[in-house]
PDB file of N, CA and C in Angstrom:
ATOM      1  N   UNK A   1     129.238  82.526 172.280  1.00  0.00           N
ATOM      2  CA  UNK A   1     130.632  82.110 172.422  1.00  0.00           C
ATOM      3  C   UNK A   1     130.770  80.653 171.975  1.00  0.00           C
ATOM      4  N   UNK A   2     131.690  80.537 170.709  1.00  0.00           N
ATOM      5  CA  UNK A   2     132.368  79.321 170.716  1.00  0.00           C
ATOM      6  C   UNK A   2     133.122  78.114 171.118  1.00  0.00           C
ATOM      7  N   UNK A   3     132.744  77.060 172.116  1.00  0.00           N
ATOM      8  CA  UNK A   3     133.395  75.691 173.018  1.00  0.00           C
ATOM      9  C   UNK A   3     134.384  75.308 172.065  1.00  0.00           C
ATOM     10  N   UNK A   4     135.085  74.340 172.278  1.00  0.00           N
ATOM     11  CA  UNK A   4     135.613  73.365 171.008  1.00  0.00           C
ATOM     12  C   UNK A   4     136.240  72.330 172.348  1.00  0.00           C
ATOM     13  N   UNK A   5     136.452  70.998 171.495  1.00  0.00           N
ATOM     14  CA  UNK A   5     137.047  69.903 171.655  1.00  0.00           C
ATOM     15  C   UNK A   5     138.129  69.619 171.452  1.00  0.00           C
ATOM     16  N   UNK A   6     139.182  69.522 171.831  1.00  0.00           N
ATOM     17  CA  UNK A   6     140.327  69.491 170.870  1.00  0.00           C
ATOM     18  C   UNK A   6     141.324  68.123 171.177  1.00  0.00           C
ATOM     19  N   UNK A   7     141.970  67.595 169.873  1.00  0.00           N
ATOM     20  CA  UNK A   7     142.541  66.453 169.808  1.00  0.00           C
ATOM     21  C   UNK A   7     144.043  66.252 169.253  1.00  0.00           C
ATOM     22  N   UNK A   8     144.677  65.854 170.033  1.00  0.00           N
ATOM     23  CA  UNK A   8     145.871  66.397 169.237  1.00  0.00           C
ATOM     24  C   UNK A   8     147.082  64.795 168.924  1.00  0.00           C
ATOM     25  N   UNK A   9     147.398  65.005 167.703  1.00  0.00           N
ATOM     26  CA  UNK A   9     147.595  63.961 167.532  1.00  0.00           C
ATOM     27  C   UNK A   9     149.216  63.706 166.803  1.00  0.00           C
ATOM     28  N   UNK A  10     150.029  62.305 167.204  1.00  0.00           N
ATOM     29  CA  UNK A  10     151.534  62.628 166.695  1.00  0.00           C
ATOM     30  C   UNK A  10     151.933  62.311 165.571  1.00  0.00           C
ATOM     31  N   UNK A  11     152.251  62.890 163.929  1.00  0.00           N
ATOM     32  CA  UNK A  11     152.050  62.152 162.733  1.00  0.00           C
ATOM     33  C   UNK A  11     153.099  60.796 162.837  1.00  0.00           C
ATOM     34  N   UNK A  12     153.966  60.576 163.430  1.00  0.00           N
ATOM     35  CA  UNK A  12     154.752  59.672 163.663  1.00  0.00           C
ATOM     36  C   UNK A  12     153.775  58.255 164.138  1.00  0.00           C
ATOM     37  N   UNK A  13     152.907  58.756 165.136  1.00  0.00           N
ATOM     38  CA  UNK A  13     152.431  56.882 165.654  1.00  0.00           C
ATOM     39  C   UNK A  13     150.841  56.942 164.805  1.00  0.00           C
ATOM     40  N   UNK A  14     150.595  57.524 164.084  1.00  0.00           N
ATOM     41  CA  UNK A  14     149.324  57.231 163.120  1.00  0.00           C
ATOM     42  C   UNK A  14     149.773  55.929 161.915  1.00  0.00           C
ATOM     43  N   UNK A  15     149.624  54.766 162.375  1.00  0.00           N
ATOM     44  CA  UNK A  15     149.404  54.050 161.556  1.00  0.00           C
ATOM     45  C   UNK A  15     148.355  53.665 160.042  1.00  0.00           C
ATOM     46  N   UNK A  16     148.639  54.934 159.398  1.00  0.00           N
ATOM     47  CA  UNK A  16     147.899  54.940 158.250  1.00  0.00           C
ATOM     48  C   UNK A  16     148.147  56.012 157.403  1.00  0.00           C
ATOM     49  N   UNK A  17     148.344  56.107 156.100  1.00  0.00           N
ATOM     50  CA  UNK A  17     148.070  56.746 154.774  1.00  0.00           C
ATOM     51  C   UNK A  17     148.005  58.196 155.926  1.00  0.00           C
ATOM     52  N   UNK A  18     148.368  59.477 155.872  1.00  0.00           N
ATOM     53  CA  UNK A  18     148.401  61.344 156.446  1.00  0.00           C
ATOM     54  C   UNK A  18     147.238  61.068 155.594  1.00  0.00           C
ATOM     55  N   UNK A  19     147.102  61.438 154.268  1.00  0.00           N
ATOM     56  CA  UNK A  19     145.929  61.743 153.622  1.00  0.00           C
ATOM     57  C   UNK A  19     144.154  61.137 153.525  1.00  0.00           C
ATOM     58  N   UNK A  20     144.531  59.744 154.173  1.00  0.00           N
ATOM     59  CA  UNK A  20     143.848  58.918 154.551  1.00  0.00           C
ATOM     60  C   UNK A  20     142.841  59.269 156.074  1.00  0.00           C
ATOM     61  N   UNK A  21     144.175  59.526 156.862  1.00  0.00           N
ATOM     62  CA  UNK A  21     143.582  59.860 158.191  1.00  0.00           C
ATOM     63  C   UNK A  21     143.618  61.265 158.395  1.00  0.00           C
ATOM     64  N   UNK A  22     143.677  62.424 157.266  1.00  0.00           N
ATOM     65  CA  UNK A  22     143.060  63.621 157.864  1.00  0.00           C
ATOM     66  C   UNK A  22     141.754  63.390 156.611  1.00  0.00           C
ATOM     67  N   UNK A  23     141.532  62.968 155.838  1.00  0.00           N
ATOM     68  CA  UNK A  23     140.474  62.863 155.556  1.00  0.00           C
ATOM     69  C   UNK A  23     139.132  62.177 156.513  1.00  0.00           C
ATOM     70  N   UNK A  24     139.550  61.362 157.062  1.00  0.00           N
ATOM     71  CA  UNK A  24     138.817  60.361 157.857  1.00  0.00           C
ATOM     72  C   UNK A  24     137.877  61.613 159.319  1.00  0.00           C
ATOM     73  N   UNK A  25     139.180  62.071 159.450  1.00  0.00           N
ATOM     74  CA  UNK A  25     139.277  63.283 160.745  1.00  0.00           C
ATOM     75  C   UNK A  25     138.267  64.089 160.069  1.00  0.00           C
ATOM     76  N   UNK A  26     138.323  64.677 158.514  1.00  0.00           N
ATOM     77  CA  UNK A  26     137.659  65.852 158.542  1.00  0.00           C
ATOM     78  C   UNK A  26     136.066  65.256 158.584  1.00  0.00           C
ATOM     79  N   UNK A  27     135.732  64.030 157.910  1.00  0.00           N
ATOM     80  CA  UNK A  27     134.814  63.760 157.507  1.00  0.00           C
ATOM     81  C   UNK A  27     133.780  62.913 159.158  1.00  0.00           C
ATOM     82  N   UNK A  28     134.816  63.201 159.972  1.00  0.00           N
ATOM     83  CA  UNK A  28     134.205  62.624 161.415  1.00  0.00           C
ATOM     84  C   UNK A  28     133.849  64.247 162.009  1.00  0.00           C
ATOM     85  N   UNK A  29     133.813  65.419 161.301  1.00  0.00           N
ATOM     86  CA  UNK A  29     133.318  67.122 161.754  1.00  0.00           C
ATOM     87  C   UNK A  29     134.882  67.365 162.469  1.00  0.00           C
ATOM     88  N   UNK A  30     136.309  67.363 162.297  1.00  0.00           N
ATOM     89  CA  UNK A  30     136.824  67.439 162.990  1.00  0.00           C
ATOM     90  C   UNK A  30     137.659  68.438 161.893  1.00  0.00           C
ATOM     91  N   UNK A  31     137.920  69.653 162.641  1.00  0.00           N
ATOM     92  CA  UNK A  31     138.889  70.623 161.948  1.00  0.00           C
ATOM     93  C   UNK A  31     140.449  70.634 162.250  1.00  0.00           C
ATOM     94  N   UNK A  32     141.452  70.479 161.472  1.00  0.00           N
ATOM     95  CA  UNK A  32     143.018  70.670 161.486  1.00  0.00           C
ATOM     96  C   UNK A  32     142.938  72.177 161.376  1.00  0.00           C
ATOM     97  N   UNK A  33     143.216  72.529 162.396  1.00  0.00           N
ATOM     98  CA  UNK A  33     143.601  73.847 162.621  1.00  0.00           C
ATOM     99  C   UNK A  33     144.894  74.599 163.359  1.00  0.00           C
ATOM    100  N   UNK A  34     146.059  73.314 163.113  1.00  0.00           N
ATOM    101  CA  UNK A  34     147.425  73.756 163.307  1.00  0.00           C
ATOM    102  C   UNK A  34     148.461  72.307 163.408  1.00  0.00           C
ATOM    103  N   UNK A  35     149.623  72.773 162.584  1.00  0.00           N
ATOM    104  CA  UNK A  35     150.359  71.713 162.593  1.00  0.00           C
ATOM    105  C   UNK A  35     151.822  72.130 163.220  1.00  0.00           C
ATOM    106  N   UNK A  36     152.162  71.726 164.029  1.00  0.00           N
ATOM    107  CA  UNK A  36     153.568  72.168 165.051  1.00  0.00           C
ATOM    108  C   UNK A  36     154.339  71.039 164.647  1.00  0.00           C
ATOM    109  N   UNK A  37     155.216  71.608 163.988  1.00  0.00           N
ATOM    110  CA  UNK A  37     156.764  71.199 163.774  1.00  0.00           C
ATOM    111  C   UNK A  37     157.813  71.281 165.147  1.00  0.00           C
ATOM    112  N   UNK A  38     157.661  70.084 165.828  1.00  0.00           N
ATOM    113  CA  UNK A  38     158.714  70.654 167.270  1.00  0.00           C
ATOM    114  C   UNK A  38     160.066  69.433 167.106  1.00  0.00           C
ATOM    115  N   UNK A  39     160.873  70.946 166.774  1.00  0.00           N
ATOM    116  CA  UNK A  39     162.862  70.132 166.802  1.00  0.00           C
ATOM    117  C   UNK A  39     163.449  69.287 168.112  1.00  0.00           C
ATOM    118  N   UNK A  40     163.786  68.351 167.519  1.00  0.00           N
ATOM    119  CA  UNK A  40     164.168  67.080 168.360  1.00  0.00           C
ATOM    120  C   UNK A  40     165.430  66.984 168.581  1.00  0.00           C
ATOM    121  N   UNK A  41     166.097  66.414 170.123  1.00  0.00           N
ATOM    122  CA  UNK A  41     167.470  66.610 169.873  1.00  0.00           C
ATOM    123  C   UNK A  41     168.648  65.950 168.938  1.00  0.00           C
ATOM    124  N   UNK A  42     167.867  65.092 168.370  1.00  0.00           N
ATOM    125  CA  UNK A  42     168.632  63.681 167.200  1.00  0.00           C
ATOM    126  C   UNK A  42     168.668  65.306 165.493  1.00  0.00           C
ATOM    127  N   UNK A  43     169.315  66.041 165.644  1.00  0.00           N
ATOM    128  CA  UNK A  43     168.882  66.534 164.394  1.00  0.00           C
ATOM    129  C   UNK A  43     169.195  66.028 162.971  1.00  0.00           C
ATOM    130  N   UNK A  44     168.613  66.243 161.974  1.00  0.00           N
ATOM    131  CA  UNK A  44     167.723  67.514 161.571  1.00  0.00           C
ATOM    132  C   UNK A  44     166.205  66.955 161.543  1.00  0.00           C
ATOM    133  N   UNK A  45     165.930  65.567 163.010  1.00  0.00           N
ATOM    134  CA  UNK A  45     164.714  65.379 163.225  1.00  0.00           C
ATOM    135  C   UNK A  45     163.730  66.126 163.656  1.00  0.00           C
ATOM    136  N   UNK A  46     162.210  66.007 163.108  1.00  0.00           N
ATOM    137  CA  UNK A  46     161.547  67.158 164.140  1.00  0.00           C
ATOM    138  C   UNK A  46     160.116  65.719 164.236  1.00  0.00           C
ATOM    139  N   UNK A  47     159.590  65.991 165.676  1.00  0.00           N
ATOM    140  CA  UNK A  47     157.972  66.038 165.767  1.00  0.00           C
ATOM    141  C   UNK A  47     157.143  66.358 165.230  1.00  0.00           C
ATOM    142  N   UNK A  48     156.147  66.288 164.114  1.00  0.00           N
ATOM    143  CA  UNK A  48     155.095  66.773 163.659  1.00  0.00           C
ATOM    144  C   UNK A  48     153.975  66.065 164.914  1.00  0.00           C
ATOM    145  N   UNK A  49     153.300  67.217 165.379  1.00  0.00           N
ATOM    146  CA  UNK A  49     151.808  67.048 165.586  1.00  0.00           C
ATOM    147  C   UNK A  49     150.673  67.808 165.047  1.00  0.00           C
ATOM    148  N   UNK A  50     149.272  67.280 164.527  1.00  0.00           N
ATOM    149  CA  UNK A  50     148.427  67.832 164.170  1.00  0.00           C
ATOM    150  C   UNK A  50     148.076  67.952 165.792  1.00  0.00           C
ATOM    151  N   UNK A  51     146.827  69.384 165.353  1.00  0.00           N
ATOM    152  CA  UNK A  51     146.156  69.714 166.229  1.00  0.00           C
ATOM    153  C   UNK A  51     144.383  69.880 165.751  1.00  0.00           C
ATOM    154  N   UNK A  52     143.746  68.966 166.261  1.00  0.00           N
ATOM    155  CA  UNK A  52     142.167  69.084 165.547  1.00  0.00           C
ATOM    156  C   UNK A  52     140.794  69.846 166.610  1.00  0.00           C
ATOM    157  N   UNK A  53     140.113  70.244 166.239  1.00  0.00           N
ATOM    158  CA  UNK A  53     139.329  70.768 167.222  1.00  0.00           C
ATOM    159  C   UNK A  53     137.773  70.563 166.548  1.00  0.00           C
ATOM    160  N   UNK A  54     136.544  70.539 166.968  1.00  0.00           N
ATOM    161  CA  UNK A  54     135.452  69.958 166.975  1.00  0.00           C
ATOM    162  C   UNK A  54     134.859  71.451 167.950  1.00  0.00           C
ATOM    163  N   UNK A  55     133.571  71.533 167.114  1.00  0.00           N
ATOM    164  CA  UNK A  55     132.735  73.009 167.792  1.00  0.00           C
ATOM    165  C   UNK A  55     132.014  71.813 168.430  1.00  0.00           C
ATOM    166  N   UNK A  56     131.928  72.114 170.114  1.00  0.00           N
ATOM    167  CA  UNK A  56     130.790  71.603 170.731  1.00  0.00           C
ATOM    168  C   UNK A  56     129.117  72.160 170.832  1.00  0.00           C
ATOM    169  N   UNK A  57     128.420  71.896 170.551  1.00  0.00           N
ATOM    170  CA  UNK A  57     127.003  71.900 170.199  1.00  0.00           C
ATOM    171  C   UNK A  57     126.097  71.606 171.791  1.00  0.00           C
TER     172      UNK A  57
END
């Protein structure tokens, strides 16, 4: 059976380059394995959060 770690993170307060810091993420063993679009009441704003997870060993 597979553990995992999981980290979840808001693309809004990442101070840096998306492509920058999911590269950084993948290359630290960390998998993006879902991105949730959640609608905000200010529309047609939404929340992006990544969601990352790490197999524990």
């Amino acid at each position: 059976m597979q553990k995992y770690t999981y980290l979840i993170f808001d693309l809004d307060k990442i101070n840096k380059p998306e492509d920058l810091f999911l590269n950084e993420m993948a290359h630290a063993g960390w998998d993006l394995f879902l991105v949730n679009n959640e609608p905000m009441h200010e529309y047609p704003k939404v929340k992006v959060k990544l969601y990352f997870r790490k197999e524990v060993i």
